[in-house]
Protein backbone atom coordinates (compact mmCIF):
# COMPACT_ATOMS: atom_id res chain seq x y z
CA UNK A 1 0.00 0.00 0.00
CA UNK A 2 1.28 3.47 -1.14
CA UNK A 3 -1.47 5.35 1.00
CA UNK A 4 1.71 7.51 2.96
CA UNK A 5 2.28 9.39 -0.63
CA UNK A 6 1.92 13.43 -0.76
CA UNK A 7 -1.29 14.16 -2.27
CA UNK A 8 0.18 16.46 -4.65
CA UNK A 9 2.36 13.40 -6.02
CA UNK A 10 -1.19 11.31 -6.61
CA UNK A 11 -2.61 13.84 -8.37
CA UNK A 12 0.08 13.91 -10.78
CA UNK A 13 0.07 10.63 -11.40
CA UNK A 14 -3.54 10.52 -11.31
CA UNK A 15 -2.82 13.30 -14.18
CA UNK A 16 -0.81 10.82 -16.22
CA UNK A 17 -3.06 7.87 -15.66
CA UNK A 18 -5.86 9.87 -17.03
CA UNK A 19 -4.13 11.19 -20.66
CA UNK A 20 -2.11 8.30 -21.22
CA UNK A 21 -4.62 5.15 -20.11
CA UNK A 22 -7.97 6.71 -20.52
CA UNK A 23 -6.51 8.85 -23.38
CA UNK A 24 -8.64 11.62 -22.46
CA UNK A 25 -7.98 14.82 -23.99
CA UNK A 26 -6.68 18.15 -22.40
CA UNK A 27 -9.72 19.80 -21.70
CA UNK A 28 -11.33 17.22 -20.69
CA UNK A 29 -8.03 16.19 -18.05
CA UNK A 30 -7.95 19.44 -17.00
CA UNK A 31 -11.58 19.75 -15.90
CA UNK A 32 -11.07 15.74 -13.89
CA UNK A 33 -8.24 17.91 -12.24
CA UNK A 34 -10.47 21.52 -11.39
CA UNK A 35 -12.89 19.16 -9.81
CA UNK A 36 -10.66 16.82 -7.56
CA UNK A 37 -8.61 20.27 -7.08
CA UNK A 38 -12.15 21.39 -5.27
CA UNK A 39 -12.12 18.30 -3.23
CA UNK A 40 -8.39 18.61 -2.20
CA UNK A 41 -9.43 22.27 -0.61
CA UNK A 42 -11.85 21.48 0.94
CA UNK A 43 -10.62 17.85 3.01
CA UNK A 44 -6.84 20.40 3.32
CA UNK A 45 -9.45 22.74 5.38
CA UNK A 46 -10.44 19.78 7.41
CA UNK A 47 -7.17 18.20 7.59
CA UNK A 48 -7.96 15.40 5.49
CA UNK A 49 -5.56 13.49 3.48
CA UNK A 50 -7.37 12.36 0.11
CA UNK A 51 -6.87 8.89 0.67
CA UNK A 52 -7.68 9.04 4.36
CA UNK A 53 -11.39 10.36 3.19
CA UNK A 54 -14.10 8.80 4.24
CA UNK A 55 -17.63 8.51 2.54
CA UNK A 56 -19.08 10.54 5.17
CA UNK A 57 -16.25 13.15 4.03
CA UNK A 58 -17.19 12.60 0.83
CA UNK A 59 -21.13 13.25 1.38
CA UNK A 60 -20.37 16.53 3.48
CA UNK A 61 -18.40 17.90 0.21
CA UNK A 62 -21.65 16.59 -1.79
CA UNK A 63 -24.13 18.69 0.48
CA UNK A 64 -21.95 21.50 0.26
CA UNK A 65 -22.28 21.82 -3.68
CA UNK A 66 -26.20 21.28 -2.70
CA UNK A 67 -25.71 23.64 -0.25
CA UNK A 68 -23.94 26.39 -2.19
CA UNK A 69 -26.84 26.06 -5.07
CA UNK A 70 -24.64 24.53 -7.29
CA UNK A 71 -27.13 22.68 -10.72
CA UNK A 72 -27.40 18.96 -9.94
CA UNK A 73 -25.75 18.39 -13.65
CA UNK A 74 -22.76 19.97 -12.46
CA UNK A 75 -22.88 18.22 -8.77
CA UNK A 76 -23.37 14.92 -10.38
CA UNK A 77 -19.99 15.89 -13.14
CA UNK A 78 -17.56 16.72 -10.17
CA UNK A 79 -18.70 13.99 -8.20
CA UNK A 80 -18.42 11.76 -11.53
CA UNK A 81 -15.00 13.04 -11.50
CA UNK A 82 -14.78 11.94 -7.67
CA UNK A 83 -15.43 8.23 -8.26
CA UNK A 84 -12.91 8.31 -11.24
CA UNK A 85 -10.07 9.65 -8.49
CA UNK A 86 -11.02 7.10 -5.74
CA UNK A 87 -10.95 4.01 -8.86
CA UNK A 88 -7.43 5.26 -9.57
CA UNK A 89 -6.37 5.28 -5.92
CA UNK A 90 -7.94 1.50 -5.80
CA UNK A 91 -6.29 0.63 -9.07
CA UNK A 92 -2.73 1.78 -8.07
CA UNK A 93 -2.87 0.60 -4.79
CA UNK A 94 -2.83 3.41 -2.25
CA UNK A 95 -6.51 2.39 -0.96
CA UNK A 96 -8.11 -1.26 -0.66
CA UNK A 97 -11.71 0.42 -0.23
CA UNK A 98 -13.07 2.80 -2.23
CA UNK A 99 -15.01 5.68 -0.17
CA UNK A 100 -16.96 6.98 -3.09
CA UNK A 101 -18.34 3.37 -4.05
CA UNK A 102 -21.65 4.16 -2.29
CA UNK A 103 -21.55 8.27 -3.18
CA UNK A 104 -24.94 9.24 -4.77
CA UNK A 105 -25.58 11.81 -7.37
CA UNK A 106 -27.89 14.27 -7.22
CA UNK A 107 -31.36 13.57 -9.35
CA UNK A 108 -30.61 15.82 -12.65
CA UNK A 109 -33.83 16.58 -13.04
CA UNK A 110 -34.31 18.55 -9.46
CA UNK A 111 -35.71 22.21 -9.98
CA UNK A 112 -32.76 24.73 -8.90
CA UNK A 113 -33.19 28.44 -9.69
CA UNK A 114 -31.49 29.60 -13.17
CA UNK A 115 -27.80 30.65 -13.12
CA UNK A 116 -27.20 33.28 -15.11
CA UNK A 117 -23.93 33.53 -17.53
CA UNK A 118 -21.40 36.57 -17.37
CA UNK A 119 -22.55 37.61 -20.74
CA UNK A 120 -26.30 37.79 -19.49
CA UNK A 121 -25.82 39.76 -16.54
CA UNK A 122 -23.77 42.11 -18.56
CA UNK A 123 -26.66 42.52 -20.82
CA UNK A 124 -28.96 43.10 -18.22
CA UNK A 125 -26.83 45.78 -16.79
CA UNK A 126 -25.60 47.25 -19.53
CA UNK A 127 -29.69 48.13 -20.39
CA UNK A 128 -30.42 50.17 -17.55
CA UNK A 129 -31.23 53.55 -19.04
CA UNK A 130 -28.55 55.82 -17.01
CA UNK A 131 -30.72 58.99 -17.64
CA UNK A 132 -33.32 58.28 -14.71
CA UNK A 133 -33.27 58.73 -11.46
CA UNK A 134 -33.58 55.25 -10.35
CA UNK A 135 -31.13 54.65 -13.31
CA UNK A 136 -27.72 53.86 -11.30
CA UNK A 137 -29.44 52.68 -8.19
CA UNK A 138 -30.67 50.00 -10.16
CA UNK A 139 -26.88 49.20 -12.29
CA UNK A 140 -25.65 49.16 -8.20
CA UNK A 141 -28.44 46.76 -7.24
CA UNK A 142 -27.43 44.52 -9.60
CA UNK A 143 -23.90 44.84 -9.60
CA UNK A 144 -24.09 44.44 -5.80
CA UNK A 145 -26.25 41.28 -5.73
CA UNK A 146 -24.22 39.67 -8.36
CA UNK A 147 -20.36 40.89 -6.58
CA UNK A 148 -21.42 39.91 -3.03
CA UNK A 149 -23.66 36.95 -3.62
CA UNK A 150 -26.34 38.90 -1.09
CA UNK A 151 -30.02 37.73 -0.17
CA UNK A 152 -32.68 40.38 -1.06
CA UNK A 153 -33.29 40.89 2.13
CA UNK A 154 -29.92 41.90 3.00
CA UNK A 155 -29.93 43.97 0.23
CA UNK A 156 -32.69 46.08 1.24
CA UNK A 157 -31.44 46.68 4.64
CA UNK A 158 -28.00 47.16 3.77
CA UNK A 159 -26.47 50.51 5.32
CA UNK A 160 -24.19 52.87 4.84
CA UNK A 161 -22.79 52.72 8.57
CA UNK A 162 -22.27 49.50 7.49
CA UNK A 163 -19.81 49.85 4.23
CA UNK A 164 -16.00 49.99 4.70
CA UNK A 165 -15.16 50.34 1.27
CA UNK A 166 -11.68 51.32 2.22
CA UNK A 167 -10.76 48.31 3.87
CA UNK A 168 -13.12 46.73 0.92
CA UNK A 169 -15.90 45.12 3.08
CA UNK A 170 -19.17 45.89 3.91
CA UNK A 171 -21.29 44.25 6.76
CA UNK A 172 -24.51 42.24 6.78
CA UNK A 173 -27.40 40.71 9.03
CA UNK A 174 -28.43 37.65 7.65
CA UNK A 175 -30.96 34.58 8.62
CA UNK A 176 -30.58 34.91 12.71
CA UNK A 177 -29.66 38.18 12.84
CA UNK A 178 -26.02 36.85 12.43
CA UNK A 179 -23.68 39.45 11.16
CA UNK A 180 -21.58 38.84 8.76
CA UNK A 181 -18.24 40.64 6.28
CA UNK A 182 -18.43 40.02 3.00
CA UNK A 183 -15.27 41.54 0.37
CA UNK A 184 -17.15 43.56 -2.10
CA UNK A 185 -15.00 44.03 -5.31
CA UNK A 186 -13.52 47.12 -6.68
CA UNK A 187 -16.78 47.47 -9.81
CA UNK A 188 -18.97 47.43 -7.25
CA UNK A 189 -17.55 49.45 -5.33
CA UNK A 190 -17.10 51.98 -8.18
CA UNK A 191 -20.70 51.64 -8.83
CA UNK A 192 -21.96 53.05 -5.33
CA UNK A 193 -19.70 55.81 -5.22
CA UNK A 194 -21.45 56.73 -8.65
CA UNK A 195 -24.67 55.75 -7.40
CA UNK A 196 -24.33 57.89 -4.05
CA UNK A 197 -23.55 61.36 -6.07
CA UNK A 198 -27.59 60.42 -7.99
CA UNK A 199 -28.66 59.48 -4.61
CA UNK A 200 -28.66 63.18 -3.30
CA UNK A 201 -31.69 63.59 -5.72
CA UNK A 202 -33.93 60.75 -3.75
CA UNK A 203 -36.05 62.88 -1.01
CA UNK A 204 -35.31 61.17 2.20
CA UNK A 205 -37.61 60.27 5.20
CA UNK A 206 -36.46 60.68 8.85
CA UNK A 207 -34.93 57.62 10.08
CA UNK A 208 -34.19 55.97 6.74
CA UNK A 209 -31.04 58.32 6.11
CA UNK A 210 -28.56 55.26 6.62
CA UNK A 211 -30.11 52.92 4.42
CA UNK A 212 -27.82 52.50 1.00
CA UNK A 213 -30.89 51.77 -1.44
CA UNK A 214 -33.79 54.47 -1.57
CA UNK A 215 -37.02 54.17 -2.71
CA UNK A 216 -39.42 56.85 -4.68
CA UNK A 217 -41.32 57.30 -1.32
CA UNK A 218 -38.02 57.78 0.19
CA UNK A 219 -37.69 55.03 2.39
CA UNK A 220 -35.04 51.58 1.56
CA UNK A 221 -36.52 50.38 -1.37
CA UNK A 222 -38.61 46.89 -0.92
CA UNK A 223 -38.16 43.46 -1.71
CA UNK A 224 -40.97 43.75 -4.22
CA UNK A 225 -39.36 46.17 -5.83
CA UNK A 226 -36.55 44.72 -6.46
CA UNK A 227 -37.82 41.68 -8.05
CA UNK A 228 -39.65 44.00 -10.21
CA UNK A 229 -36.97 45.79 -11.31
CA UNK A 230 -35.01 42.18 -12.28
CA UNK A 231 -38.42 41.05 -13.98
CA UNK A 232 -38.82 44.83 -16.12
CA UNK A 233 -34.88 44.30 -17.36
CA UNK A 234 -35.29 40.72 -18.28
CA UNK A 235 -38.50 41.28 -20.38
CA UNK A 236 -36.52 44.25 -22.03
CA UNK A 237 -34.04 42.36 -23.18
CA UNK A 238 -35.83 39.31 -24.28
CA UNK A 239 -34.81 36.98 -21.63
CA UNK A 240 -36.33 33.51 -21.66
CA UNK A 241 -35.40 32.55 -18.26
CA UNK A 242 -37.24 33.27 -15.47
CA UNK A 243 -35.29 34.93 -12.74
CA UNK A 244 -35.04 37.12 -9.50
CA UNK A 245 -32.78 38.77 -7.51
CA UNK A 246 -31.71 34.71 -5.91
CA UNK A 247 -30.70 34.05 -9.07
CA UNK A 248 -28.09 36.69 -8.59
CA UNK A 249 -26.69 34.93 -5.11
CA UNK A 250 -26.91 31.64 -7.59
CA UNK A 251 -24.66 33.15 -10.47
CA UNK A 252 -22.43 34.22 -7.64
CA UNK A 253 -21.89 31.12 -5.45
CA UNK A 254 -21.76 29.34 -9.19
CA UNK A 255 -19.43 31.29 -10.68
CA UNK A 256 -16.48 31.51 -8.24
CA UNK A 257 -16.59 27.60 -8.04
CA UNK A 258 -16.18 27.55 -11.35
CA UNK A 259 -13.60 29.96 -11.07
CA UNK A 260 -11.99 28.05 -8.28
CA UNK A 261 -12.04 29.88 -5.13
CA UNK A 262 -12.25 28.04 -2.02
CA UNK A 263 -15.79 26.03 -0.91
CA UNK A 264 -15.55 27.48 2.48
CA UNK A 265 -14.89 30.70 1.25
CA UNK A 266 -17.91 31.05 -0.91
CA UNK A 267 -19.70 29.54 2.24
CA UNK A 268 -18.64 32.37 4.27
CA UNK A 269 -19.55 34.88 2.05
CA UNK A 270 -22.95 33.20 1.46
CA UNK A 271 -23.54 33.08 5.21
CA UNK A 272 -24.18 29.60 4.95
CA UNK A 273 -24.03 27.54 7.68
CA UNK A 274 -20.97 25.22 7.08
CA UNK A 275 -22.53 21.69 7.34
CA UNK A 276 -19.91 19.38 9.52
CA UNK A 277 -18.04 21.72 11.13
CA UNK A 278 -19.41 24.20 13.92
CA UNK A 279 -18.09 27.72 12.51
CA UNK A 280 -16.45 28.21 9.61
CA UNK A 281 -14.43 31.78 10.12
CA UNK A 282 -12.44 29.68 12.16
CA UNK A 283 -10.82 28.19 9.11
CA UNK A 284 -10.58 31.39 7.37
CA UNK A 285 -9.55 34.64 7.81
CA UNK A 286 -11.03 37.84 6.45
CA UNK A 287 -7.67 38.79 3.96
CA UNK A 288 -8.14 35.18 2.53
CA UNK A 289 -11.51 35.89 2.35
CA UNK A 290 -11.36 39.33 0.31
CA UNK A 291 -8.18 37.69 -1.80
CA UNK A 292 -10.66 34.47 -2.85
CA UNK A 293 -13.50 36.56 -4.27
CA UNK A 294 -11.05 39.19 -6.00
CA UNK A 295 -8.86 36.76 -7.68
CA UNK A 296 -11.88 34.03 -8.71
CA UNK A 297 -15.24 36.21 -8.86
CA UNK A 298 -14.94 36.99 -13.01
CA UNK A 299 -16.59 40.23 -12.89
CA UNK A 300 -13.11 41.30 -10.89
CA UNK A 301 -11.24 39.48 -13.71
CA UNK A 302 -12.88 41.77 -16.26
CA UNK A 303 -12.60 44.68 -14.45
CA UNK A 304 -9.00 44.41 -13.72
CA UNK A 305 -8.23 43.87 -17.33
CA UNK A 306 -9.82 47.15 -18.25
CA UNK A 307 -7.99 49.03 -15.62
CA UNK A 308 -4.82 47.39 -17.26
CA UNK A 309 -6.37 49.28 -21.13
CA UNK A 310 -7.27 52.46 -19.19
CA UNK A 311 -3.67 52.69 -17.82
């Protein structure tokens, strides 16, 4: 039994096994390795060797893709992935079990909300008509559901005594009135400070002066409104799916996985409970936090190429 070997040497010879004896091609290697690379973070944050998993390890990594939102089609291709790892391991004999034999997908055809693509929320934002009033409150409310993954609820509440967009954080109350920092990246950052020059023009009511987001009647605009505002853009640009500010937090949570960041981080930032383990900030801390969203959300990617054009 080879089951004392660095992880980092299986996986290259898991690499090997999978070009030269399955004859797979590149891109289709490549995504095997993005998907056990998933796995590898998130037993490393539980200080889990690969081959010392367990299938209860492996079903906690499961319900965290459930967890996170993540389509059953992709759950059940990185867990396909999974079982091709743990065959390997059996095959070049660094396990005698295999963990993942008894590792059930997710049923495909389970209703999830819609996940948007990059190009669709840029269409959707790029239609706002800039010349209202409501014009940029609405490009922030979009940009700031899609760039920090929030519930509408926490939208609607959000405060200004609550941003620290110096530091690059702003604060939020989710489910349980448990607080929360979540990174917000530099666009959306950009797009409040734009958005808080227009909102000098919304008249105000006592007591509602902190809240970010302001309604006509000048209180923090509702979670009605919101979804209306989603629904108006989609039917202007001829959208076929049917979405609402959740499928925002979706795209989000969706998006950096397929970008790679970290499961727990996207946990964190989701202010989802992490399932297995009592309290997740304990494995990460709020740097790591900002550094995974900045490096793997793409809207950052996109936006720090342009600052490279602009320079």
């Amino acid at each position: 039994m080879k089951s004392k070997e660095n992880p980092d040497d299986i996986l290259r010879k898991y690499k090997v096994y999978l070009k030269l004896e399955k004859s797979l091609s590149d891109n289709t290697v490549n995504a095997y390795l993005a998907d056990i690379h998933k796995l590898y973070q998130f037993l490393a944050e539980e200080q889990i060797r690969p081959q010392d998993a367990t299938l209860e390890n492996l079903e906690t990594f499961s319900a965290t893709l459930r967890d996170l939102g993540i389509q059953p089609r992709s759950q059940a291709r990185i867990l396909s992935g999974i079982r091709s790892f743990y065959h390997y391991l059996i095959l070049d004999d660094y396990l005698e079990a295999d963990p993942s034999e008894l590792l059930e997908s997710p049923q495909v055809g389970l209703h999830l909300p819609e996940v948007l693509t990059i190009e669709e929320i840029d269409n959707l934002i790029e239609s706002i008509d800039l010349s209202t009033k409501e014009g940029q409150r609405n490009r922030t409310i979009l940009e700031t559901l899609y760039s920090c993954g929030l519930r509408v609820s926490e939208l609607c509440n959000l405060k200004i005594s609550d941003l620290y967009l110096e530091e690059g954080f702003i604060k939020v109350e989710g489910k349980g009135n448990k607080q929360r920092l979540i990174p917000i990246s530099p666009r959306a950052i950009r797009e409040l400070q734009l958005y808080f020059i227009d909102r000098n023009q919304f008249s105000i009511k006592k007591d509602y002066e902190d809240y970010v987001f302001i309604s006509k009647r000048g209180t923090n605009i509702s979670r009605i409104m919101v979804f209306h505002i989603i629904k108006t853009l989609a039917e202007a640009i001829g959208m076929k799916k049917t979405i609402s500010p959740h499928t925002f937090r979706h795209s989000f949570a969706t998006h950096l996985l397929e970008g790679g960041a970290n499961l727990r981080a996207i946990q964190c930032m989701l202010g989802h409970e992490s399932i297995g383990t009592t309290e997740i900030y304990t494995h990460i801390d709020k740097s790591r936090l900002r550094s995974e969203i900045i490096e793997h959300h793409p809207r950052n990617k996109i936006f720090r190429e342009k600052d490279k054009q602009d320079i």
